[in-house]
Protein backbone atom coordinates (compact mmCIF):
# COMPACT_ATOMS: atom_id res chain seq x y z
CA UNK A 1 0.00 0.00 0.00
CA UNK A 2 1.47 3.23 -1.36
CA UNK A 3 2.15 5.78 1.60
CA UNK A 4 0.15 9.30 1.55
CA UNK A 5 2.11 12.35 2.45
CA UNK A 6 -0.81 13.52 4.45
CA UNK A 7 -1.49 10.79 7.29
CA UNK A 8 -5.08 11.67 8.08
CA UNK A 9 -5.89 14.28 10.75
CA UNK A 10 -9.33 14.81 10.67
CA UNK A 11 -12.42 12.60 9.86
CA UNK A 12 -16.04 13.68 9.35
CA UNK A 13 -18.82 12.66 8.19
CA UNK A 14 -21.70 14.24 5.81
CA UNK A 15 -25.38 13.16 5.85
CA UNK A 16 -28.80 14.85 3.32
CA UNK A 17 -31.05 13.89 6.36
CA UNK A 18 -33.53 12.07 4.08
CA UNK A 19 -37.62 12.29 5.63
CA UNK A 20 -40.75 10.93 4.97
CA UNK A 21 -43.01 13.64 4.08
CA UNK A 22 -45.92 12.54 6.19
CA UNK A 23 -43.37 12.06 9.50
CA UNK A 24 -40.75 14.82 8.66
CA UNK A 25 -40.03 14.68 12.21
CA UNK A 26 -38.47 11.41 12.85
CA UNK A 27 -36.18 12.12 9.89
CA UNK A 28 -34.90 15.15 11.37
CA UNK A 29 -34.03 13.35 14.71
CA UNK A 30 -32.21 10.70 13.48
CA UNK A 31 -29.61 12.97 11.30
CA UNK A 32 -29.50 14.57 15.09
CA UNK A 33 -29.05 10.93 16.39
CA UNK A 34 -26.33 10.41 14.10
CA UNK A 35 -24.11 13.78 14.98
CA UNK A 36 -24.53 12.21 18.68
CA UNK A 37 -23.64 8.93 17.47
CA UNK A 38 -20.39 10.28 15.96
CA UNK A 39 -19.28 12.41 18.74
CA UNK A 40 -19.74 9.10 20.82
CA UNK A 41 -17.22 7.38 18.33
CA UNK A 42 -14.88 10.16 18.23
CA UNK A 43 -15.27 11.68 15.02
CA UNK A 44 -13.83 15.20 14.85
CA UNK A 45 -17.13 16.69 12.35
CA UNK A 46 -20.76 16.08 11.26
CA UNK A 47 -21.85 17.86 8.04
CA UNK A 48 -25.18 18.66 6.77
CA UNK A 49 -26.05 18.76 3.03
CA UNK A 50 -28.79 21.30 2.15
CA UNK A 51 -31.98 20.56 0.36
CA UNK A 52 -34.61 22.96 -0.96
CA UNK A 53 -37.97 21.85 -1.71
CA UNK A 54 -36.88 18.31 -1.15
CA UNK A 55 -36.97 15.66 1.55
CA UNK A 56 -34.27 16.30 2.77
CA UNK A 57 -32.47 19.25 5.13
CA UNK A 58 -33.58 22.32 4.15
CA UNK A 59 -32.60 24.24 7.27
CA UNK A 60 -29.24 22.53 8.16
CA UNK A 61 -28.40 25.93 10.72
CA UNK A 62 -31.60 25.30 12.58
CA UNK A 63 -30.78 21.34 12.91
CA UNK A 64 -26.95 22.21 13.68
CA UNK A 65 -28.55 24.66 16.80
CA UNK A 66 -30.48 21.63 17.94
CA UNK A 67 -27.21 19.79 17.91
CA UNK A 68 -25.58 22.13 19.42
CA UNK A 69 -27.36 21.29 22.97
CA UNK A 70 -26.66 17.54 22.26
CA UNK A 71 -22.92 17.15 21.77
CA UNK A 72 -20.05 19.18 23.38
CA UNK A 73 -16.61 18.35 21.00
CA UNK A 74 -17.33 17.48 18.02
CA UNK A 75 -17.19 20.37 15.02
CA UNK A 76 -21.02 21.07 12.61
CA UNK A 77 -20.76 22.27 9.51
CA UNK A 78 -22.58 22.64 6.41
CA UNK A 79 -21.71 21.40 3.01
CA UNK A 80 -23.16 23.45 1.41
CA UNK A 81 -25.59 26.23 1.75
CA UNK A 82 -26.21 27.44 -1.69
CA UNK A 83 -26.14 31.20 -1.40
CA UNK A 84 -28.33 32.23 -4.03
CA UNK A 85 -31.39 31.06 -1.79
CA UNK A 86 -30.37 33.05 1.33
CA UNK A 87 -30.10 37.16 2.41
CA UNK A 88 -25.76 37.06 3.23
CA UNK A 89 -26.96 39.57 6.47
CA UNK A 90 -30.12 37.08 7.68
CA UNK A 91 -27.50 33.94 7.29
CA UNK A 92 -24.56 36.04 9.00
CA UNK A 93 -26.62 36.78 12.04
CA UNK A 94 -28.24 32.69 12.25
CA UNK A 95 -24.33 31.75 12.01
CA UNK A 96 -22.89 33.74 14.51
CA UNK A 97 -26.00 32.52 16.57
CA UNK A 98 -25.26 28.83 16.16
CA UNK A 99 -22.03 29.55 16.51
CA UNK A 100 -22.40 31.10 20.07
CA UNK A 101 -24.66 28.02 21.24
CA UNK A 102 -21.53 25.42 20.25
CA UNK A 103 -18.75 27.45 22.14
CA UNK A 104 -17.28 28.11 18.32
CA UNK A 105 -17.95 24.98 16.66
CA UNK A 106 -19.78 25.93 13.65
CA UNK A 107 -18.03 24.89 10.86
CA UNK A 108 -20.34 27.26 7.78
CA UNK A 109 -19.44 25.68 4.28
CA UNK A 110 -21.08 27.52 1.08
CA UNK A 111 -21.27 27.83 -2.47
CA UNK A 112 -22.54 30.44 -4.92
CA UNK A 113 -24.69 29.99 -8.31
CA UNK A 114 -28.31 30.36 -9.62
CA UNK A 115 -30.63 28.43 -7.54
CA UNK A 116 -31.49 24.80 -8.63
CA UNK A 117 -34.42 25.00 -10.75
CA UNK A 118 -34.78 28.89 -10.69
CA UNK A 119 -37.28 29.23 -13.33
CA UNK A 120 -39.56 27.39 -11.77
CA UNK A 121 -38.99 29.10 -7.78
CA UNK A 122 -37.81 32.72 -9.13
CA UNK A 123 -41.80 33.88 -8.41
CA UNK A 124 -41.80 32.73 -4.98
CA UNK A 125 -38.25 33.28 -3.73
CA UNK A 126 -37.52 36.82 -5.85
CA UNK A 127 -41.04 38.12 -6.73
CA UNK A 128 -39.79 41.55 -7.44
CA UNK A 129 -35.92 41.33 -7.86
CA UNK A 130 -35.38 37.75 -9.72
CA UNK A 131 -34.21 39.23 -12.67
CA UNK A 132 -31.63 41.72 -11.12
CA UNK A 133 -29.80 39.17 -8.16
CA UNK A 134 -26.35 39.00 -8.34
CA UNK A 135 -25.53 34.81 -8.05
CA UNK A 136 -21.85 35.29 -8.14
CA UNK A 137 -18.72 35.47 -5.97
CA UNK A 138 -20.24 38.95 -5.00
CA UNK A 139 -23.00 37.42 -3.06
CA UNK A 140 -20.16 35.49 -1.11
CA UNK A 141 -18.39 38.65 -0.61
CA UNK A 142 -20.88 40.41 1.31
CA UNK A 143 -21.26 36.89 3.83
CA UNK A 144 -17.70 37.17 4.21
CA UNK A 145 -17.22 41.06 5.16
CA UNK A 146 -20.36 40.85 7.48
CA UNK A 147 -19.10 37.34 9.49
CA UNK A 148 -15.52 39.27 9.59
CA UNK A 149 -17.58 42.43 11.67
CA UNK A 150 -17.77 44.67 8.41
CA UNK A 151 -20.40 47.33 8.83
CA UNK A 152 -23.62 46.33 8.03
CA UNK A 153 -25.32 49.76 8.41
CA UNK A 154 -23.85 53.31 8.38
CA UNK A 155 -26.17 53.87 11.71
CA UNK A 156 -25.10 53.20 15.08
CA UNK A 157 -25.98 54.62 18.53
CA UNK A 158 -29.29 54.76 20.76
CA UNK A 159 -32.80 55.78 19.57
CA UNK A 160 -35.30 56.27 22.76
CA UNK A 161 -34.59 52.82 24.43
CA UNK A 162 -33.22 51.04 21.13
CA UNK A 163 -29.57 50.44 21.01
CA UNK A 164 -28.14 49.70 17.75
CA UNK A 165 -24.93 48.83 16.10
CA UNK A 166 -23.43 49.08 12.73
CA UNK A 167 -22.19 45.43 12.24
CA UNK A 168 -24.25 41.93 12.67
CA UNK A 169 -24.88 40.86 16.24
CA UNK A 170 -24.06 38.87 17.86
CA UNK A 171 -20.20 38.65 16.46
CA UNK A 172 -18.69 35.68 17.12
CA UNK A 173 -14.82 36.57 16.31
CA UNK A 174 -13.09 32.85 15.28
CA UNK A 175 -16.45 31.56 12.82
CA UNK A 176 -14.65 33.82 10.20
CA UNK A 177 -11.44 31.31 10.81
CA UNK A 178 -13.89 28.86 10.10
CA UNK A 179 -15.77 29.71 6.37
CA UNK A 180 -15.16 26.95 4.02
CA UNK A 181 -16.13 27.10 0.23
CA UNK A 182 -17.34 24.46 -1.72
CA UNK A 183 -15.86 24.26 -5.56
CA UNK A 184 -15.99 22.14 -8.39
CA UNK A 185 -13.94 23.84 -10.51
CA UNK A 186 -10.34 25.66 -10.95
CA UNK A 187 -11.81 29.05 -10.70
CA UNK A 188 -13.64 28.39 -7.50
CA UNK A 189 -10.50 27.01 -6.18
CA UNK A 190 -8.37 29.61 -6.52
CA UNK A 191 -11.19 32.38 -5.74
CA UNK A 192 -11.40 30.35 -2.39
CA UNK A 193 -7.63 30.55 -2.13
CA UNK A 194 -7.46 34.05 -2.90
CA UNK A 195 -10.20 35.29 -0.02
CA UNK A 196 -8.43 32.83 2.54
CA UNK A 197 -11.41 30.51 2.85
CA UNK A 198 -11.24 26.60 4.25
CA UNK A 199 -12.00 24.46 0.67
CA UNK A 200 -14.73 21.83 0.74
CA UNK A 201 -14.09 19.17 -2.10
CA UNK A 202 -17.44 16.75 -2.65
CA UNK A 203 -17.13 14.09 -5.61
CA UNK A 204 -18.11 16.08 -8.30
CA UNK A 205 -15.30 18.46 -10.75
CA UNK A 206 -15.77 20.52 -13.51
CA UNK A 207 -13.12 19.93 -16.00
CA UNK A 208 -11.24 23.22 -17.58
CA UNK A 209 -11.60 23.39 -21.62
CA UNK A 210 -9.19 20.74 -22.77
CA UNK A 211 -9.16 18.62 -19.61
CA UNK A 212 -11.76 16.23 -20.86
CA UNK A 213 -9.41 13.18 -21.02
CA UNK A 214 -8.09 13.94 -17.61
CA UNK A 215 -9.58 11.71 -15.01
CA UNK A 216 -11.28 12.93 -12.06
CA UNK A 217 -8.95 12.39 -8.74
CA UNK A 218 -6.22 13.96 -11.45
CA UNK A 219 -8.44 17.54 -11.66
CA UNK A 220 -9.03 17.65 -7.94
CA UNK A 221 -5.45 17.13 -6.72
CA UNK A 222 -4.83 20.18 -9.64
CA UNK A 223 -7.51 22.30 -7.55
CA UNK A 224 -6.40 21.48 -4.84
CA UNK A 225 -2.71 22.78 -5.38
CA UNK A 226 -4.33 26.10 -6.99
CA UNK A 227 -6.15 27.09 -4.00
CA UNK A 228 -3.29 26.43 -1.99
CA UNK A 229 -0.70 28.15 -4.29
CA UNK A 230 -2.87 31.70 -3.62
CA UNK A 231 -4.35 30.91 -0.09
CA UNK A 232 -2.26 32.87 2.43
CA UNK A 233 -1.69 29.81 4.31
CA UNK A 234 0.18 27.94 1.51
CA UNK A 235 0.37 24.49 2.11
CA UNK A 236 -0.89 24.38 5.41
CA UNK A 237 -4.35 25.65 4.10
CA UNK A 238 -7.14 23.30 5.45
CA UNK A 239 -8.99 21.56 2.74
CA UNK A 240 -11.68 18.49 3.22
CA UNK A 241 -12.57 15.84 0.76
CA UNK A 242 -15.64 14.57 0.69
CA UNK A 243 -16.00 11.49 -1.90
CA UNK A 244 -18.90 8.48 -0.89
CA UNK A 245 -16.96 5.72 1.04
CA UNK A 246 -19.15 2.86 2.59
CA UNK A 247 -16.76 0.19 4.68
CA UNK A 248 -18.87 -3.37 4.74
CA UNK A 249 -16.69 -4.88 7.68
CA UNK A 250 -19.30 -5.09 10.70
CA UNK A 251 -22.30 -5.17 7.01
CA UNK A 252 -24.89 -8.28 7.26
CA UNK A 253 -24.91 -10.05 3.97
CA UNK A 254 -27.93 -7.85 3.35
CA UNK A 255 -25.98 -4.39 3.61
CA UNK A 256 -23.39 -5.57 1.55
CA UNK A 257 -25.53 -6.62 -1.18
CA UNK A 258 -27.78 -3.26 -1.04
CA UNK A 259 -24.11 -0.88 -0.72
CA UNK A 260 -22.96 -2.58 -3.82
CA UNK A 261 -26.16 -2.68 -5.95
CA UNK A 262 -26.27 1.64 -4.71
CA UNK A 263 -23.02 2.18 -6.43
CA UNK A 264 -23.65 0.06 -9.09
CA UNK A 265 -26.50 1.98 -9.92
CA UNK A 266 -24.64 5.08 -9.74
CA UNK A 267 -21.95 4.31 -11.52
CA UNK A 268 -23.14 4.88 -15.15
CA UNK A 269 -22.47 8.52 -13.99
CA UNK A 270 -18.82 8.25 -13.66
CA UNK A 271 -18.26 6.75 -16.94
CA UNK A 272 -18.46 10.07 -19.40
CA UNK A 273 -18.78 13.86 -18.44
CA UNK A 274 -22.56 14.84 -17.39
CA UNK A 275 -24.57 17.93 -18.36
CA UNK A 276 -23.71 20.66 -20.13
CA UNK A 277 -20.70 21.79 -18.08
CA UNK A 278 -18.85 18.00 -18.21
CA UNK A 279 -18.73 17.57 -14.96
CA UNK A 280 -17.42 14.45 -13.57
CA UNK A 281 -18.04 12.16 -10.91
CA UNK A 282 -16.42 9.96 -8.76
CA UNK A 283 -17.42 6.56 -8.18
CA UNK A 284 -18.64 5.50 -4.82
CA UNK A 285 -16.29 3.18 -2.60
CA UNK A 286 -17.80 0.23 -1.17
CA UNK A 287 -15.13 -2.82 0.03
CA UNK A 288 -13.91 -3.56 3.62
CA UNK A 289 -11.70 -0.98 5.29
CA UNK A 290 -8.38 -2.74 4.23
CA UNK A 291 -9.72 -2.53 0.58
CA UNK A 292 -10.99 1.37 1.37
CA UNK A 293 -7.57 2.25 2.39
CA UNK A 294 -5.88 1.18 -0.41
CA UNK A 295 -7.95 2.91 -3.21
CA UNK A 296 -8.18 6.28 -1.12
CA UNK A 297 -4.12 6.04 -0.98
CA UNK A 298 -3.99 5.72 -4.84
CA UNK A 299 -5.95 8.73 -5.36
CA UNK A 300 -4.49 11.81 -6.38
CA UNK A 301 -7.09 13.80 -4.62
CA UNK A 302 -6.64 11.74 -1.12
CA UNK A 303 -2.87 12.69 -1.45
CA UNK A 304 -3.01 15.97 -0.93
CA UNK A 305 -5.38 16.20 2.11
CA UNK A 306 -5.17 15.15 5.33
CA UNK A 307 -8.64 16.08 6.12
CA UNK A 308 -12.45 14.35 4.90
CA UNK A 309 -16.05 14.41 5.43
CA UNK A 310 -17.45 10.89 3.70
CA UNK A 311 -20.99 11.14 2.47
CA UNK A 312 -23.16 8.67 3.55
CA UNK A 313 -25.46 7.72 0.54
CA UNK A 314 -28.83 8.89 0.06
CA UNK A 315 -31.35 6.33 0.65
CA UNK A 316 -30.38 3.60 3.33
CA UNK A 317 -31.71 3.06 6.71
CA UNK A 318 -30.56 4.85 10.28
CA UNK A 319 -29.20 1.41 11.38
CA UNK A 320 -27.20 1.23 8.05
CA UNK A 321 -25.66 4.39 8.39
CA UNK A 322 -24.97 3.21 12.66
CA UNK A 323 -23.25 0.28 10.98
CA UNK A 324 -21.27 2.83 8.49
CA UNK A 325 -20.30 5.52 10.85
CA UNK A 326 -19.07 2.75 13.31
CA UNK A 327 -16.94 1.08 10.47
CA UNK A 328 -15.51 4.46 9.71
CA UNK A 329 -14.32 5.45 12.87
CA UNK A 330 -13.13 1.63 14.50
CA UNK A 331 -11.89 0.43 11.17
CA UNK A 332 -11.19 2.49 8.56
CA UNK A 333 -10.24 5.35 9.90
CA UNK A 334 -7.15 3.92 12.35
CA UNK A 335 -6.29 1.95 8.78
CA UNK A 336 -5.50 5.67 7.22
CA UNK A 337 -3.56 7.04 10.32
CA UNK A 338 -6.67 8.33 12.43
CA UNK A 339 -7.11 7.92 15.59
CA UNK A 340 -10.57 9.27 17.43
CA UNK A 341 -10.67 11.50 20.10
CA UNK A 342 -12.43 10.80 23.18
């Protein structure tokens, strides 16, 4: 087995928080049973993915504040909140909120970009300004500033009994130190290098013109070194993969059978570029933790982190992801160089 020069540091884990839409409920308190599960087992972060007008997460701050009461070490983050759905001074004050309840363990990832779908929402989520909303880096400007204590209004000072101040409250002064960025693609990468962000890599890449023959784990490791070669940090900028990994050591026949037939499904998807922008997607790992370990060692993206959040799949059961999570943090975690803390 091929060394890594990163031995593994950190290990995390990401969840949707999938719900039945008749007992949304339940749903929502197993993805909180799961962050308590994995503080329990040592893992050093919980992610939530975000979901609009699906059944899944659609309010990961408000489940991360619930957490918040529940667990005591371990680091919440979200991967990612899609900006073009939220007001950057309404999110900046919920943040710093959450971030207060956890004693500064709010771990805010994002991502800019038109909002899935937006013909179809524009009329109930910009009535009167859908056609003039800025979905760029811009948007993600104005989060940053107002997290860092940038003013927020040119007013500050008492009115009858009011007391007001120019930047968000509360201010929480480390969540700033702790802004990640999700990208897919070069220019993302190096924007997030160039504002001194944390990077958040998932298992989907958009190729540059030309890089169409280039395999997947090849692009990332490029974007990788990009955001690092203009982050302020240099090499000792933090970045996080985040590709599906499923270990089947502790798996009943059953789970094994139904973790392979998911990424065999899924796979089709990783065989040419999807969409119109090519992106490309890595395959899911399913094998035992010995087998894990060796294929996350071979990949160029793997090599040049020392930090990951795997995503559980989609669609299993809260005893399959018990099993998972468990795996992860007995098995194949100490097989990459990790070792829990509790």
């Amino acid at each position: 087995m091929p060394p890594t020069p990163r031995p593994l540091r950190k290990l995390g884990f990401l969840t949707i928080g999938l719900f039945d839409e008749a007992d949304p409920r339940r749903g929502h308190e197993s993805t909180l049973d799961l962050i308590t599960l994995g503080e329990r087992l040592g893992f050093d972060s919980a992610w939530l993915r975000h979901r609009h007008l699906q059944y899944g997460i659609s309010s990961p701050v408000a489940v991360l504040a619930a957490a918040t009461q529940r667990t005591s070490r371990i680091q919440l983050g979200t991967a990612v909140v899609p900006l073009g759905w939220e007001n950057p001074l309404r999110l900046a004050e919920d943040l710093a909120t959450v971030d207060l309840l956890s004693g500064g363990r709010l771990n805010p990832g994002f991502s800019v970009g038109r909002p899935t779908h937006y013909e179809h929402v524009r009329g109930a989520l910009y009535p009167d300004t859908g056609d003039h909303e800025d979905f760029g880096h811009r948007r993600a400007e104005r989060l940053l500033a107002l997290v860092r204590g940038e003013d927020a209004s040119d007013f500050a000072g008492t009115e009858g009994i009011e007391v007001y101040s120019r930047r968000v409250q509360p201010h929480s002064p480390g969540l700033a130190d702790r802004l990640w960025y999700g990208a897919g693609s070069l220019r993302s990468a190096r924007w997030a290098g160039e504002h001194g962000l944390n990077l958040l890599t998932s298992s989907v890449v958009k190729p540059e013109p030309g890089e169409s023959a280039a395999d997947f784990a090849t692009i990332q490791a490029e974007q990788i070194r990009a955001f690092r070669a203009l982050h302020p940090a240099g090499e000792r900028a933090r970045v996080s993969q985040g590709l599906v990994v499923v270990p089947t050591d502790s798996a009943t026949p059953e789970q094994r059978a139904k973790y392979e037939a998911y990424a065999l499904a899924r796979t089709p998807r990783t065989l040419a570029p999807q969409g119109p922008g090519g992106l490309l997607f890595a395959p899911d790992l399913v094998g035992t933790s010995e087998e894990l370990a060796e294929r996350l060692r071979a990949h160029a993206g793997y090599q040049e982190v020392d930090e990951v959040a795997f995503a559980l799949p989609f669609t299993f059961e809260h005893q399959d992801y018990v099993q998972i999570l468990t795996d992860l943090a007995t098995r194949l975690g100490p097989a990459l160089g990790w070792s829990p803390l509790v």
